[in-house]
N, C-alpha and C. Protein backbone atom coordinates (compact mmCIF):
# COMPACT_ATOMS: atom_id res chain seq x y z
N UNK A 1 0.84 -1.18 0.00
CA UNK A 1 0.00 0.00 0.00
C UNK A 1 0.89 1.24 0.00
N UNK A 2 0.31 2.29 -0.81
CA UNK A 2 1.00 3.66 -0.72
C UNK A 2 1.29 4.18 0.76
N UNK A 3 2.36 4.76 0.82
CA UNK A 3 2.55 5.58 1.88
C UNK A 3 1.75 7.33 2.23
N UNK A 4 1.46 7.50 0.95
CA UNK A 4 0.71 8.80 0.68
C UNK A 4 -0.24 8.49 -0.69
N UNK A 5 -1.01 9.71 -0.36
CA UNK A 5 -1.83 9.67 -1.67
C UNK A 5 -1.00 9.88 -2.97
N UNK A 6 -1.75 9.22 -4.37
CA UNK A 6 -1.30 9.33 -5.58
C UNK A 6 -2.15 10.56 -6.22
N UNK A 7 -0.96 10.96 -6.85
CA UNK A 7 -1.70 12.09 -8.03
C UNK A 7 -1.89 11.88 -9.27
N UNK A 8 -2.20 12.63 -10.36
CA UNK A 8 -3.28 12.47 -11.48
C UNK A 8 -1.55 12.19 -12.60
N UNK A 9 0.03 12.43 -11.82
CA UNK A 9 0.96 12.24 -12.87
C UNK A 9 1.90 11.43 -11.85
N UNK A 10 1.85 10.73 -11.01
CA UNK A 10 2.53 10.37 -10.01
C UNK A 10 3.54 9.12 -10.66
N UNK A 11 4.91 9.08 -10.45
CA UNK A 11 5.55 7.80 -10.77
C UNK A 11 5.26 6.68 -9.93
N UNK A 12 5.05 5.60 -10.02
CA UNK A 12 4.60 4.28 -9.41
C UNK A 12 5.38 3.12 -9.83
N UNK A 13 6.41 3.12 -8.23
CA UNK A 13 7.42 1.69 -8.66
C UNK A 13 6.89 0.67 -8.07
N UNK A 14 6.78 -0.71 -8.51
CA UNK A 14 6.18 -1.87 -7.91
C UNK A 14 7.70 -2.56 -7.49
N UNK A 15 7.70 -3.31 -6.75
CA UNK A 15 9.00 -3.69 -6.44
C UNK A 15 8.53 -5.60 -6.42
N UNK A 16 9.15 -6.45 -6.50
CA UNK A 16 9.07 -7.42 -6.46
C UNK A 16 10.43 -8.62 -6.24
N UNK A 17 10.11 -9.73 -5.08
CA UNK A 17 11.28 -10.37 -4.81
C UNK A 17 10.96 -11.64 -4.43
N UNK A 18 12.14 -12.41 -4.77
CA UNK A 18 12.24 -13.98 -4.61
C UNK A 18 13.34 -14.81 -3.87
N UNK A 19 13.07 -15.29 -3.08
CA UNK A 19 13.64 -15.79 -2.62
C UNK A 19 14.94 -17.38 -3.34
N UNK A 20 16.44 -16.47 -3.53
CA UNK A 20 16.83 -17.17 -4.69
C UNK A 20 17.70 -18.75 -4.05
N UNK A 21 18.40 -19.00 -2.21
CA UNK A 21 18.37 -19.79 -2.54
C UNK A 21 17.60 -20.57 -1.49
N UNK A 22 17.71 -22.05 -1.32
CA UNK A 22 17.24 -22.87 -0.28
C UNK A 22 15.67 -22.63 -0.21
N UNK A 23 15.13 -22.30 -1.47
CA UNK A 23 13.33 -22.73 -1.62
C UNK A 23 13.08 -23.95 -2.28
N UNK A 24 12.13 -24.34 -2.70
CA UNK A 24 11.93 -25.70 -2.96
C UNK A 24 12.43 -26.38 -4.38
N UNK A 25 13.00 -25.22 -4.51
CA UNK A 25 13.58 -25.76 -6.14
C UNK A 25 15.11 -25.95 -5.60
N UNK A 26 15.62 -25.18 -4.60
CA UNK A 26 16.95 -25.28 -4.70
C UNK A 26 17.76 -24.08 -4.46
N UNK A 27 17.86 -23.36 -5.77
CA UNK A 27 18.03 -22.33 -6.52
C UNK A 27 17.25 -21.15 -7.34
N UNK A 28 16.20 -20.47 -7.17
CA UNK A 28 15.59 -19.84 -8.37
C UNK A 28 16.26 -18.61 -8.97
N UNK A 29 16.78 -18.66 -9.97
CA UNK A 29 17.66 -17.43 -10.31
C UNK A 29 16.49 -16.91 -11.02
N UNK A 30 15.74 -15.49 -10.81
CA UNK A 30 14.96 -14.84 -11.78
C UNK A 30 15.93 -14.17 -13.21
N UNK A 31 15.49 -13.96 -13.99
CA UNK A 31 15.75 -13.46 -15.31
C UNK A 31 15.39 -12.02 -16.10
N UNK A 32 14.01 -11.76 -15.22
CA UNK A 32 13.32 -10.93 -15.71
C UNK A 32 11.83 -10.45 -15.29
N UNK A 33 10.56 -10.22 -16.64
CA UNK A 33 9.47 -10.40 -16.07
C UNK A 33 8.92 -9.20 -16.42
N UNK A 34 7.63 -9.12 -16.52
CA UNK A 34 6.97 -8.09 -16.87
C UNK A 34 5.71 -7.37 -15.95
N UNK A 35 5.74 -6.57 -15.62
CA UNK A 35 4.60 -5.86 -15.00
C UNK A 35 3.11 -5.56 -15.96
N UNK A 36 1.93 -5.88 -15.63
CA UNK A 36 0.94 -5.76 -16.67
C UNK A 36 0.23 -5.08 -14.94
N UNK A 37 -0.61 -3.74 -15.73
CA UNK A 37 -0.83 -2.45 -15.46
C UNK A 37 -1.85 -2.06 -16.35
N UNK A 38 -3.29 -1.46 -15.61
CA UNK A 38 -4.52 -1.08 -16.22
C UNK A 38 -5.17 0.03 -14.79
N UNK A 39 -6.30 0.58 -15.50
CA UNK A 39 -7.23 1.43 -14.36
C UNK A 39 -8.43 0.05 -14.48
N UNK A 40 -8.90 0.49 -13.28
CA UNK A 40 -10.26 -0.71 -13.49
C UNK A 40 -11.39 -0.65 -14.82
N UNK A 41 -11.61 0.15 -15.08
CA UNK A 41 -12.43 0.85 -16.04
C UNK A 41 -11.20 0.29 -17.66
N UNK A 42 -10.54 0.33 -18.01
CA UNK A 42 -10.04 0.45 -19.05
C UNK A 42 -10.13 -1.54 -19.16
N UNK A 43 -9.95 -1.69 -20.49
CA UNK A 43 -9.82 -2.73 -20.87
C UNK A 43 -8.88 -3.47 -21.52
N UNK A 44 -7.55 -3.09 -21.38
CA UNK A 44 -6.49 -3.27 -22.36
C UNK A 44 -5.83 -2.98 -21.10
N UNK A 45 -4.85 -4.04 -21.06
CA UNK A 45 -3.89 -4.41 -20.34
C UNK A 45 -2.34 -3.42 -20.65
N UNK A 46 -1.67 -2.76 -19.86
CA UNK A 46 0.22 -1.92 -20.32
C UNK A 46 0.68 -3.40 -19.56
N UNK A 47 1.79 -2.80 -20.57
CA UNK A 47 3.15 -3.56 -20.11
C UNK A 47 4.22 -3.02 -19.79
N UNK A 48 5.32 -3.51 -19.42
CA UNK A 48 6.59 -3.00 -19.08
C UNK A 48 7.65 -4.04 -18.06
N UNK A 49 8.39 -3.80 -18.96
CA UNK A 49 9.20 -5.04 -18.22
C UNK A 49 10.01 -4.60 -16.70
N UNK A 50 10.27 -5.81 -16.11
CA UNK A 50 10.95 -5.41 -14.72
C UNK A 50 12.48 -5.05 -14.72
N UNK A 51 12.55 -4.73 -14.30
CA UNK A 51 14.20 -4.62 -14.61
C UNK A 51 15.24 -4.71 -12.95
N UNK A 52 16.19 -5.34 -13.14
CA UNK A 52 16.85 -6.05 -12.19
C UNK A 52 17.05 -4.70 -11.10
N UNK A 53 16.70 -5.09 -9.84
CA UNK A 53 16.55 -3.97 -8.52
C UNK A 53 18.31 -3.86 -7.75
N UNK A 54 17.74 -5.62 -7.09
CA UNK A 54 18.82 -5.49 -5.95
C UNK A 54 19.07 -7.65 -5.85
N UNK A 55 20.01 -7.67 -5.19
CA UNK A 55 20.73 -8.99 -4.92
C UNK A 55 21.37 -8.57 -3.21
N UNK A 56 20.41 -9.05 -2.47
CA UNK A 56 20.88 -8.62 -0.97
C UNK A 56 19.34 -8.26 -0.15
N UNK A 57 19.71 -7.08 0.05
CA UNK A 57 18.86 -6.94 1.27
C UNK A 57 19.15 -6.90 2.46
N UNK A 58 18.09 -7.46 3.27
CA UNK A 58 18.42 -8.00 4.28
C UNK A 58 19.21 -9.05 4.20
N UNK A 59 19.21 -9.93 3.50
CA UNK A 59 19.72 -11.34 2.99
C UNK A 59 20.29 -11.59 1.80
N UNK A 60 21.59 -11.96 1.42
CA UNK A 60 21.65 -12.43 0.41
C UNK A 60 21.10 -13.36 -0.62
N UNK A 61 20.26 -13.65 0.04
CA UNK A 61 19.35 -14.69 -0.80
C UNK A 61 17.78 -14.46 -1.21
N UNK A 62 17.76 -12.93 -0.83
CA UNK A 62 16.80 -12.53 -1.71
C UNK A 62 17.67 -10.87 -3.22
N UNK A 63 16.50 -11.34 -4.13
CA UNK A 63 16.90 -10.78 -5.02
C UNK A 63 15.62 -10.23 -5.72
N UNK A 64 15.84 -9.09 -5.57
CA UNK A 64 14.79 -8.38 -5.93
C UNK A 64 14.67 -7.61 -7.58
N UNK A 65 13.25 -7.37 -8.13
CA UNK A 65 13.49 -6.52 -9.22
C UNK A 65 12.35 -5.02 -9.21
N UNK A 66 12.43 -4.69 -10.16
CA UNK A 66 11.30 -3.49 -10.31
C UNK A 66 10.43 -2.97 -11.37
N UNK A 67 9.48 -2.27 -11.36
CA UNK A 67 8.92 -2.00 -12.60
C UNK A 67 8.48 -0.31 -12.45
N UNK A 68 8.24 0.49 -13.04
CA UNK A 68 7.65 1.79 -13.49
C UNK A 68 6.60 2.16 -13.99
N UNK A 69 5.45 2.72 -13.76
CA UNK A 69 4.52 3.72 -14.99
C UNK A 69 4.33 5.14 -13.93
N UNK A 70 3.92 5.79 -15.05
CA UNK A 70 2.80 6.68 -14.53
C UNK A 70 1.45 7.02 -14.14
N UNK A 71 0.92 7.29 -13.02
CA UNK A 71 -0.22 7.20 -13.39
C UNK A 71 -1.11 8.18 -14.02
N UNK A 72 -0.48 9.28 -15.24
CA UNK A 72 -1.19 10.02 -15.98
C UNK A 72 -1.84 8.89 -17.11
N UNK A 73 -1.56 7.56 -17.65
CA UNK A 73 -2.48 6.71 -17.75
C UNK A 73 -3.41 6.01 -17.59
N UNK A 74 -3.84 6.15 -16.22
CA UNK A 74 -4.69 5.71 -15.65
C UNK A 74 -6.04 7.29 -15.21
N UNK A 75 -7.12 6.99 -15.08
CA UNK A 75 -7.86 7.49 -14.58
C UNK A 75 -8.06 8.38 -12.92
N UNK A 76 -7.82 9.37 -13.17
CA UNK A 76 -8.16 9.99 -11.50
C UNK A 76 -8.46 9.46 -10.67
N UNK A 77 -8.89 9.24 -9.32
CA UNK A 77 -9.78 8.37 -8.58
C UNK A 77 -10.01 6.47 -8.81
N UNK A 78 -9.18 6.28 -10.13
CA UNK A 78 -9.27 4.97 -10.38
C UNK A 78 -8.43 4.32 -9.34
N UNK A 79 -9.08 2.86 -9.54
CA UNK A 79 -8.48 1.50 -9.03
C UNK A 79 -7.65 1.22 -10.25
N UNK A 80 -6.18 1.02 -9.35
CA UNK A 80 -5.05 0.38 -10.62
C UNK A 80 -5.17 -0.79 -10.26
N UNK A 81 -5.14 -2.03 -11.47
CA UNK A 81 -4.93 -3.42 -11.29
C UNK A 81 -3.65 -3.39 -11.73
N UNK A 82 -2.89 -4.45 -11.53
CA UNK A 82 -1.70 -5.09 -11.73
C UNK A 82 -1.04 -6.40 -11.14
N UNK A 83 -0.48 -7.35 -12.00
CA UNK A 83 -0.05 -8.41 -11.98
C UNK A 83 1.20 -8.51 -12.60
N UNK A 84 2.29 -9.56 -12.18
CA UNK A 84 3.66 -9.56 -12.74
C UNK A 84 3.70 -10.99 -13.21
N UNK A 85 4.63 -11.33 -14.69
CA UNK A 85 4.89 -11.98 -14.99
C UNK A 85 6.33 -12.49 -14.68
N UNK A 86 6.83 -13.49 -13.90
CA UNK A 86 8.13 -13.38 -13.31
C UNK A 86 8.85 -14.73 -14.52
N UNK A 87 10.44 -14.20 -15.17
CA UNK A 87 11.03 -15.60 -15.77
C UNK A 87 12.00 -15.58 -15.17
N UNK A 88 12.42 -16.88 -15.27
CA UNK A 88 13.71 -17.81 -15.01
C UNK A 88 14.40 -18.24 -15.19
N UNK A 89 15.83 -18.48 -15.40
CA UNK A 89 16.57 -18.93 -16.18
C UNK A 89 15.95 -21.02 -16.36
N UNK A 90 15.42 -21.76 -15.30
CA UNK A 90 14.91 -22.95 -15.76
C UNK A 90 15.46 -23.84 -14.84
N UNK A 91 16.54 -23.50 -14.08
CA UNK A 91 17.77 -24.11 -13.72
C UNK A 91 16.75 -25.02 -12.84
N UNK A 92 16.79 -26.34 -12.43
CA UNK A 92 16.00 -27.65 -10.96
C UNK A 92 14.44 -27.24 -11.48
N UNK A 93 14.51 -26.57 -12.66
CA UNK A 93 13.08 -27.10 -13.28
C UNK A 93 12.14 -25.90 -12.73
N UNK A 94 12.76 -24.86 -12.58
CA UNK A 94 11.88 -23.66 -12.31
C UNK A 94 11.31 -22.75 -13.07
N UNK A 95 10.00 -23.03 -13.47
CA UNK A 95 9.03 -22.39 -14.33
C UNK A 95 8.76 -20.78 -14.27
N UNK A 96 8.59 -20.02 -15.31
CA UNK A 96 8.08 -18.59 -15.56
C UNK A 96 6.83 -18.79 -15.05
N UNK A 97 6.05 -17.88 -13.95
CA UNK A 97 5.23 -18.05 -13.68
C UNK A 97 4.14 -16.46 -13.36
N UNK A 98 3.16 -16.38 -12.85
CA UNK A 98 2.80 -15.16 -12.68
C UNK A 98 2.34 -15.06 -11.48
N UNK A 99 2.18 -13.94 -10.66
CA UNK A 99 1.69 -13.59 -9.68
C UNK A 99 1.16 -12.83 -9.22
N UNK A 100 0.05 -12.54 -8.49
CA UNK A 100 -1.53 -11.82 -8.31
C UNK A 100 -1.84 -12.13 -7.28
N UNK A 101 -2.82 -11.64 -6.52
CA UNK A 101 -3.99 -11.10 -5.55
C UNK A 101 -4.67 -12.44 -5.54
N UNK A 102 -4.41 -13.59 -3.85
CA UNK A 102 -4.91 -14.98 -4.07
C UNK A 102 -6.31 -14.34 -4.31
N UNK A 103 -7.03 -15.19 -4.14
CA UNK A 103 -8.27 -15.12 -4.67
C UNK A 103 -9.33 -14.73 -2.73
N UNK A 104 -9.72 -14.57 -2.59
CA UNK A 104 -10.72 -13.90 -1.58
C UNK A 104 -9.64 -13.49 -0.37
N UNK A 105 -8.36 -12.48 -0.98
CA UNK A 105 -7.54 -12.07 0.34
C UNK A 105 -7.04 -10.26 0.06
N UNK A 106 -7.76 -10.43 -0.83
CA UNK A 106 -7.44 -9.01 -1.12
C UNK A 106 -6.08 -8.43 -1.87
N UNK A 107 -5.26 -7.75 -1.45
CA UNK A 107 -4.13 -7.52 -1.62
C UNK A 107 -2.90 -7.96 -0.32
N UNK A 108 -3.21 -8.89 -0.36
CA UNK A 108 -2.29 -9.58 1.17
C UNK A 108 -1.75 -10.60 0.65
N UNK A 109 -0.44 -10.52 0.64
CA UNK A 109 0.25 -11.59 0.12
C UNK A 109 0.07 -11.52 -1.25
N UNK A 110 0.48 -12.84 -2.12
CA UNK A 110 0.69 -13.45 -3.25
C UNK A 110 0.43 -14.47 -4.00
N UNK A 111 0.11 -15.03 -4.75
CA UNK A 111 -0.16 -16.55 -5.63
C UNK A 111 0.24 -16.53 -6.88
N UNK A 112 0.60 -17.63 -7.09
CA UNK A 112 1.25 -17.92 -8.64
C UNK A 112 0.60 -18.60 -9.28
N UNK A 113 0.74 -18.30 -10.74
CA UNK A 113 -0.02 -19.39 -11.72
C UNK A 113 0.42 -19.60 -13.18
N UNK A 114 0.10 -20.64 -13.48
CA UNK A 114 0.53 -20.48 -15.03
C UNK A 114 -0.37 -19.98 -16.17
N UNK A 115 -1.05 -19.43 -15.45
CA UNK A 115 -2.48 -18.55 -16.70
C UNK A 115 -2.25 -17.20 -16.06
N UNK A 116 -2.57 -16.89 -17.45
CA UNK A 116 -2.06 -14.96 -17.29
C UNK A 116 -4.25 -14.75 -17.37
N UNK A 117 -4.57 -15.48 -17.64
CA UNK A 117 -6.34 -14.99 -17.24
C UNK A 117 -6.78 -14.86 -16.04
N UNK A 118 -5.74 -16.41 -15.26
CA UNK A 118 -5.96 -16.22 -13.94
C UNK A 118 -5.50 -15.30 -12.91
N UNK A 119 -4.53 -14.76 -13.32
CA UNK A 119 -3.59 -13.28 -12.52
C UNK A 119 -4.78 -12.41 -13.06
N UNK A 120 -4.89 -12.42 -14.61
CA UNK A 120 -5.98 -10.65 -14.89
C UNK A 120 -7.13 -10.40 -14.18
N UNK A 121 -7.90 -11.88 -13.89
CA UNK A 121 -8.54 -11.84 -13.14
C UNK A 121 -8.78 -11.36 -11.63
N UNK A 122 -7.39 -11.90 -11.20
CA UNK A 122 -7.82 -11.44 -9.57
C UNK A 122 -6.21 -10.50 -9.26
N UNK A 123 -5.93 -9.45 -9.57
CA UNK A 123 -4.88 -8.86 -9.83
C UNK A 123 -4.63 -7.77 -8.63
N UNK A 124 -3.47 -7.62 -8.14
CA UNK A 124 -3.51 -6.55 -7.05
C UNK A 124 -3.78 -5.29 -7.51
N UNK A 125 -4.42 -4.35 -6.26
CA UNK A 125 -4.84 -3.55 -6.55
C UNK A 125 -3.76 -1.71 -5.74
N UNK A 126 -4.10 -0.65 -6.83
CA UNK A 126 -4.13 0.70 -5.75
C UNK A 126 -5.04 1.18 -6.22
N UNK A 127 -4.69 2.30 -4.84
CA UNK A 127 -6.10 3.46 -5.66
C UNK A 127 -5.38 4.69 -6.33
N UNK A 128 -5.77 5.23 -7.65
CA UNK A 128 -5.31 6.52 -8.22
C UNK A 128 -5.67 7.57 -7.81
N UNK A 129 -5.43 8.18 -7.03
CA UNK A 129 -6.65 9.95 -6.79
C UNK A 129 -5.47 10.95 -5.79
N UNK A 130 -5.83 12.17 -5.89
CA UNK A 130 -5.03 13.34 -5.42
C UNK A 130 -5.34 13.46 -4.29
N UNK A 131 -4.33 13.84 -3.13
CA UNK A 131 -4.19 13.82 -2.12
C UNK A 131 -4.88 15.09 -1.79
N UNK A 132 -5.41 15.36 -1.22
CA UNK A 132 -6.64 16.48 -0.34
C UNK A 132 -6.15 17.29 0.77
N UNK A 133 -6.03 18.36 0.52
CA UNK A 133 -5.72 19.39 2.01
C UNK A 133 -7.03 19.81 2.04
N UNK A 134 -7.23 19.69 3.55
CA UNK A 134 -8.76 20.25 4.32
C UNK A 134 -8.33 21.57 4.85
N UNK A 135 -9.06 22.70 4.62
CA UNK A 135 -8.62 23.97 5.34
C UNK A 135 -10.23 24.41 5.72
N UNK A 136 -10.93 24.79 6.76
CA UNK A 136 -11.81 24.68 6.98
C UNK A 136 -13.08 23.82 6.62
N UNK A 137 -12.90 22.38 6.44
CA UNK A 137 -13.45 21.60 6.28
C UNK A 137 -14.10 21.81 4.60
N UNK A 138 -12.95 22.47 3.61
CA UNK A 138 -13.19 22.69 2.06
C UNK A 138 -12.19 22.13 1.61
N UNK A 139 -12.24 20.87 1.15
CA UNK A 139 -11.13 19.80 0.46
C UNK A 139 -11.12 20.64 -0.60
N UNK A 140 -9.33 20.61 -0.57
CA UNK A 140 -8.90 21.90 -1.74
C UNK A 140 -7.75 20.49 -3.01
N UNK A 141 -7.70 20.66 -4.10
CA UNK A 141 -7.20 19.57 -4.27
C UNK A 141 -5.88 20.68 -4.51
N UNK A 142 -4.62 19.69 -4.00
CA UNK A 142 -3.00 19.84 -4.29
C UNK A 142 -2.68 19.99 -5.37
């Protein structure tokens, strides 16, 4: 979740990470991956690929990446959907997979799948809209 409200041109980084070693594959070295990005209202899916973040952290064994838009694409007041397509180099048989909003948890946590209908479908969410100063109880917009 945002730390502050979004505005009508605001940059919006999604950040995303995996845990690369000692999970059930072994090893997962990510590769890449794409961010897919819409307002609720629109019907046509953006893209944009992730591009490599960080290797560390707290831990060396997570490795993180990132993605970008604006939201002068999206609608004022809109709900942004978004889902990531994560790849892999393959290595102990580790599949490109996608990940989204489980299904009746809201935006809490994560789930993977191998259908990109099933991520569009239940896809995490923000909200788009301008942050509000109240000065005698007359929301003035910023």
């Amino acid at each position: 979740k945002p730390e502050f409200e979004i505005g009508p041109s605001t940059t919006v980084t999604i950040y995303q990470g995996v845990q690369k070693y000692n999970n059930a594959f072994g090893t997962a070295n990510q590769t890449g991956g794409t961010l897919y990005f819409k307002g609720l209202s629109q019907g046509v899916w953006n893209a944009t690929n992730l591009q490599f973040y960080l290797n560390g952290g707290p831990s060396t064994n997570n490795q993180y990446w990132q993605a970008s838009f604006s939201t002068a694409t999206v609608g004022t007041n809109e709900v942004i959907q978004y889902y990531l397509y994560l790849t892999f180099d393959g290595v102990n048989g580790v599949q490109n997979t996608y990940l989204h909003a489980p299904a009746g948890t809201g935006d809490s946590g994560g789930a993977t799948t191998a259908s990109q209908s099933t991520a569009a479908t239940s896809p995490f969410t923000i909200r788009n809209r301008p942050a509000w100063l109240f000065h005698a109880n007359n929301p003035l917009d910023r």
